[in-house]
C-alpha atoms as a PDB file:
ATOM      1  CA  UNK A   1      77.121  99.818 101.020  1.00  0.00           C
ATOM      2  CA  UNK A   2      79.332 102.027  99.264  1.00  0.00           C
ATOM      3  CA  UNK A   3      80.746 101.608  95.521  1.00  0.00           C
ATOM      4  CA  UNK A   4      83.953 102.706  93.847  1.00  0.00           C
ATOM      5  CA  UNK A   5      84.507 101.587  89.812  1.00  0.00           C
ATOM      6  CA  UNK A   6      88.069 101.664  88.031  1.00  0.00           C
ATOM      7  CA  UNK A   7      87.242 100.481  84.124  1.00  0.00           C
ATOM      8  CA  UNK A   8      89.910  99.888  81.605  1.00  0.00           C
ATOM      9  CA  UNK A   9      93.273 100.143  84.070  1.00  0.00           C
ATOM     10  CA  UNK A  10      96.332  99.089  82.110  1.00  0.00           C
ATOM     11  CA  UNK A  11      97.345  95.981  83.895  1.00  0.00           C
ATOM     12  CA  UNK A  12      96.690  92.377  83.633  1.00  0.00           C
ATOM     13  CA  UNK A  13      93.194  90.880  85.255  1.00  0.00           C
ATOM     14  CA  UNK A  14      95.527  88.150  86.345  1.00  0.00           C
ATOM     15  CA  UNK A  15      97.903  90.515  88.398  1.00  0.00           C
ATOM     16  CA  UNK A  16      95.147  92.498  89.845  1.00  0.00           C
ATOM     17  CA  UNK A  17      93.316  89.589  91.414  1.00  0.00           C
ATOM     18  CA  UNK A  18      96.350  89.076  93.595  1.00  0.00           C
ATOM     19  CA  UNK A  19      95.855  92.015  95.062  1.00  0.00           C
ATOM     20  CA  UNK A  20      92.171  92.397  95.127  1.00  0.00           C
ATOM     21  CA  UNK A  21      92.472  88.515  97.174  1.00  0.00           C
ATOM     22  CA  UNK A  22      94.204  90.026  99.938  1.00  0.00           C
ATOM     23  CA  UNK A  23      92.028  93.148 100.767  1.00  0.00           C
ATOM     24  CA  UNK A  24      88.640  90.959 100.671  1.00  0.00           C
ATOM     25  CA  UNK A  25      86.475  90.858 104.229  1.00  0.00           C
ATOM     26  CA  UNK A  26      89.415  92.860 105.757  1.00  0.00           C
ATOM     27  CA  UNK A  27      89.370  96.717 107.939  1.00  0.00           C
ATOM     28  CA  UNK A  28      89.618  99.502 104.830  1.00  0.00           C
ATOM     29  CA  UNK A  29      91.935 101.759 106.199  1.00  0.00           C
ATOM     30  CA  UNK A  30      94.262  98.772 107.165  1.00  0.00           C
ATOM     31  CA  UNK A  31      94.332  97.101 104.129  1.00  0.00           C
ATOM     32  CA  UNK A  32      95.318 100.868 102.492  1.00  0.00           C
ATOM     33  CA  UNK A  33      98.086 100.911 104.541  1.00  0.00           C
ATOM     34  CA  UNK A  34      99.049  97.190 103.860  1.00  0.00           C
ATOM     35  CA  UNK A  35      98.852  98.144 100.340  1.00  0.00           C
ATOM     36  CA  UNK A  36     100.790 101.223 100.028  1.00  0.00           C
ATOM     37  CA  UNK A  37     104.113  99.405 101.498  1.00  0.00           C
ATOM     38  CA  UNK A  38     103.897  96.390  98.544  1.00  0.00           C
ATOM     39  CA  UNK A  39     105.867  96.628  95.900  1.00  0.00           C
ATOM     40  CA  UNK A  40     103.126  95.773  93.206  1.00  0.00           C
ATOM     41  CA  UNK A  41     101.233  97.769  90.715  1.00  0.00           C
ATOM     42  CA  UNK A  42      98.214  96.237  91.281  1.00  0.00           C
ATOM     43  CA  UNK A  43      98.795  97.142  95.243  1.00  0.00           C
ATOM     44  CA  UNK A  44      99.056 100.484  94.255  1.00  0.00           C
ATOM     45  CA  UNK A  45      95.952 101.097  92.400  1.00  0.00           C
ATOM     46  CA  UNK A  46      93.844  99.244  94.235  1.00  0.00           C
ATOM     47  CA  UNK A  47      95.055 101.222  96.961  1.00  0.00           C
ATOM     48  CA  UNK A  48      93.737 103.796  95.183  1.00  0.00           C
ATOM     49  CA  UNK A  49      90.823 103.018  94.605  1.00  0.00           C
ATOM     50  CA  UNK A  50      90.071 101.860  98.496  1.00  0.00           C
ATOM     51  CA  UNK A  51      90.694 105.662  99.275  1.00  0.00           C
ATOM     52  CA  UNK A  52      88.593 106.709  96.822  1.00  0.00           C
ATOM     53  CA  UNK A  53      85.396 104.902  98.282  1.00  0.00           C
ATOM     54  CA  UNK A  54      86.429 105.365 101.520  1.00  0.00           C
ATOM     55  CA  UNK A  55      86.671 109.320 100.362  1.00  0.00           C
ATOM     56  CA  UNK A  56      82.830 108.306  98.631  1.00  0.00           C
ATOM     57  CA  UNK A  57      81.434 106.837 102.192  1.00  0.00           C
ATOM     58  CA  UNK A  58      82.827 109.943 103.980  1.00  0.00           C
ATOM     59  CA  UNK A  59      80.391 112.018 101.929  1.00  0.00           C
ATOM     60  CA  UNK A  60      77.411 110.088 102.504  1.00  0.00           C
ATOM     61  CA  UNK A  61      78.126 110.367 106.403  1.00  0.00           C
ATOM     62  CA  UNK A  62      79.488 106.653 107.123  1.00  0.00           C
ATOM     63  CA  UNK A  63      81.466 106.286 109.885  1.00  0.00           C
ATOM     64  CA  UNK A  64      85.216 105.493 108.418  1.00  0.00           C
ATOM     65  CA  UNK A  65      86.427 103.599 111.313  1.00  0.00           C
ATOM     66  CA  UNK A  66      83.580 100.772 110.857  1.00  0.00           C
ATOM     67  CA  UNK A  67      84.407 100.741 106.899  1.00  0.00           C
ATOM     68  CA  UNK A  68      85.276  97.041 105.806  1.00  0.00           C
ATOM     69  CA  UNK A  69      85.890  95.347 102.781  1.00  0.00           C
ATOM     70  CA  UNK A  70      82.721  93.923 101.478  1.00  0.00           C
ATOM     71  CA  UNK A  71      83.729  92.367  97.846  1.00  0.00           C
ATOM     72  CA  UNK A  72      86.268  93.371  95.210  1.00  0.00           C
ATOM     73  CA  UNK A  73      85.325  92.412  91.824  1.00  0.00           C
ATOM     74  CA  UNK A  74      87.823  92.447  89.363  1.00  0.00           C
ATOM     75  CA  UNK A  75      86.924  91.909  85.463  1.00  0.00           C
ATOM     76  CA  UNK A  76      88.781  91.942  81.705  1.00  0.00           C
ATOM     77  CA  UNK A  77      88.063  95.241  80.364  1.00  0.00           C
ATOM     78  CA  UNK A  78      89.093  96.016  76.920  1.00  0.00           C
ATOM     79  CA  UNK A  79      92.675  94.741  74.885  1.00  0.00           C
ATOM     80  CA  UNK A  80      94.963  96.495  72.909  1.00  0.00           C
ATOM     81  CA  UNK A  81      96.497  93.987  69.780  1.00  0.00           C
ATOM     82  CA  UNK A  82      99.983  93.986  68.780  1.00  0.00           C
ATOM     83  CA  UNK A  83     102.054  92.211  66.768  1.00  0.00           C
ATOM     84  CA  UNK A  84     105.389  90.962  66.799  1.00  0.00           C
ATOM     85  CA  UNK A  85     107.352  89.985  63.364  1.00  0.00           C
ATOM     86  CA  UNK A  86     108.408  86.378  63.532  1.00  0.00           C
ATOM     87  CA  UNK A  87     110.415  84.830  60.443  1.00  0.00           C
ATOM     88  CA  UNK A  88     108.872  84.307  56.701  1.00  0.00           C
ATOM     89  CA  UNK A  89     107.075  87.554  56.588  1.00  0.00           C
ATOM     90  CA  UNK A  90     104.910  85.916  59.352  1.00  0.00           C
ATOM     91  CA  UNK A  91     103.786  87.930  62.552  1.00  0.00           C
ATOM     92  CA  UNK A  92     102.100  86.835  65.917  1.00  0.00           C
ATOM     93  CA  UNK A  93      99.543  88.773  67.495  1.00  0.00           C
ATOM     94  CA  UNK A  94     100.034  89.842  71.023  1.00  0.00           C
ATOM     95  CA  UNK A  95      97.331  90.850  73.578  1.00  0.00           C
ATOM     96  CA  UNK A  96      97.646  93.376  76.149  1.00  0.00           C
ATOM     97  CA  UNK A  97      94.513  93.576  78.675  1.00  0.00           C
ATOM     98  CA  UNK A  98      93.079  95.870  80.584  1.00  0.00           C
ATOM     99  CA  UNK A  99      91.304  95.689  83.778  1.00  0.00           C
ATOM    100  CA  UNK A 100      87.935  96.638  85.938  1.00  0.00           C
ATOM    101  CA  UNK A 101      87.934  96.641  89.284  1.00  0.00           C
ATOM    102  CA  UNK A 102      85.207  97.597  91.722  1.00  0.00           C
ATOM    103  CA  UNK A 103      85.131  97.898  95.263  1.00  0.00           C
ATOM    104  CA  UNK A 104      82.724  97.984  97.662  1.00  0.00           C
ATOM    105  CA  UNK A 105      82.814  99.031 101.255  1.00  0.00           C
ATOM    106  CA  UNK A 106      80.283  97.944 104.112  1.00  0.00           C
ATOM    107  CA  UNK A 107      79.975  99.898 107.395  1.00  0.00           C
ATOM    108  CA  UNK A 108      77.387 101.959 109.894  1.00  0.00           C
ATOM    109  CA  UNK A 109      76.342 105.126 109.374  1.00  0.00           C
ATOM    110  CA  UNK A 110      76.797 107.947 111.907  1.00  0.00           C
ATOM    111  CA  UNK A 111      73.720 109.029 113.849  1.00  0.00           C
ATOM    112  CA  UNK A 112      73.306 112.623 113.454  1.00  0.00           C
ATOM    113  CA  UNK A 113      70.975 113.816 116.420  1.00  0.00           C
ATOM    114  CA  UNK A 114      70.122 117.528 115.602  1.00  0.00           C
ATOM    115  CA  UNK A 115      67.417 117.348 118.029  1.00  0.00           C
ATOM    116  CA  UNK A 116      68.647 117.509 122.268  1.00  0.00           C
ATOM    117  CA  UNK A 117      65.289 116.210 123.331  1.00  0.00           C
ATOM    118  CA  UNK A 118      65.466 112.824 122.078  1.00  0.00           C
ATOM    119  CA  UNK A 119      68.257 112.036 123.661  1.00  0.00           C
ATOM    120  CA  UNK A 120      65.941 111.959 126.881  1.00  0.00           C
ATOM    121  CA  UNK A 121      67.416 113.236 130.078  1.00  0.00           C
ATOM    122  CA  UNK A 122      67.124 116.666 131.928  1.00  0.00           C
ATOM    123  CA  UNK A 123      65.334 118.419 128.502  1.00  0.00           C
ATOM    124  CA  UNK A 124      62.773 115.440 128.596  1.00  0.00           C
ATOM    125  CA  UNK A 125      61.239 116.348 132.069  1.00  0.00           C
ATOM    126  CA  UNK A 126      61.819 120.085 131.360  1.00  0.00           C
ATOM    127  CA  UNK A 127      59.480 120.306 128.345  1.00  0.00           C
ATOM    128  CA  UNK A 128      56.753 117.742 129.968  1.00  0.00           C
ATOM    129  CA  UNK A 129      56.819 119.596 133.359  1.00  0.00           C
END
């Protein structure tokens, strides 16, 4: 099981959870592609992100055709305070979060067979005989 993090992205938890709810148990590659044509912010960096762990599990030799969505977790990170004036010298505070996301991807493994003689056959018998 592969892992990609995102901590402290500049858009609501809220928002990204509507994205992260569509890519869950679904094909990797597929829901990159769904997620490239929305019009969302949130579908854009999680986007993102999927190609980054799918770019992760490449490394580590898993086979990206059997790559699916295993769990997207998607947290509050830190806030930034602001605060707007409001009448009688008074001012309210305003909160502007920040999100962490992680992904991460299930799949096989591809076999890497170096060695011709254990895939049985003609170089079996030859070696024996």
């Amino acid at each position: 099981m592969k892992k990609a993090t995102a901590n402290n992205i500049r858009i609501s938890p809220l928002k990204m959870r509507l994205a992260a709810n569509l890519a869950k148990g679904k094909h990797a590659q597929k829901v990159c592609i769904a997620l490239d044509h929305m019009d969302k912010k949130s579908c854009r960096l999680l986007s993102k992100l999927i190609k980054s762990c799918i770019a992760n599990a490449k490394q580590e030799n898993y086979d990206v055709d059997s790559l699916f969505i295993n769990e997207v977790s998607v947290g509050r990170g830190t806030y930034m305070k602001r605060f707007m004036p409001r009448a009688k010298s008074a001012a309210n505070t305003i909160t502007k979060y920040s999100s962490n996301v992680t992904v991460w991807l299930s799949g096989s493994k591809k076999v890497m067979i170096e060695d011709k003689s254990l895939l049985g056959g003609e170089d079996m018998e030859s070696q024996n005989g």
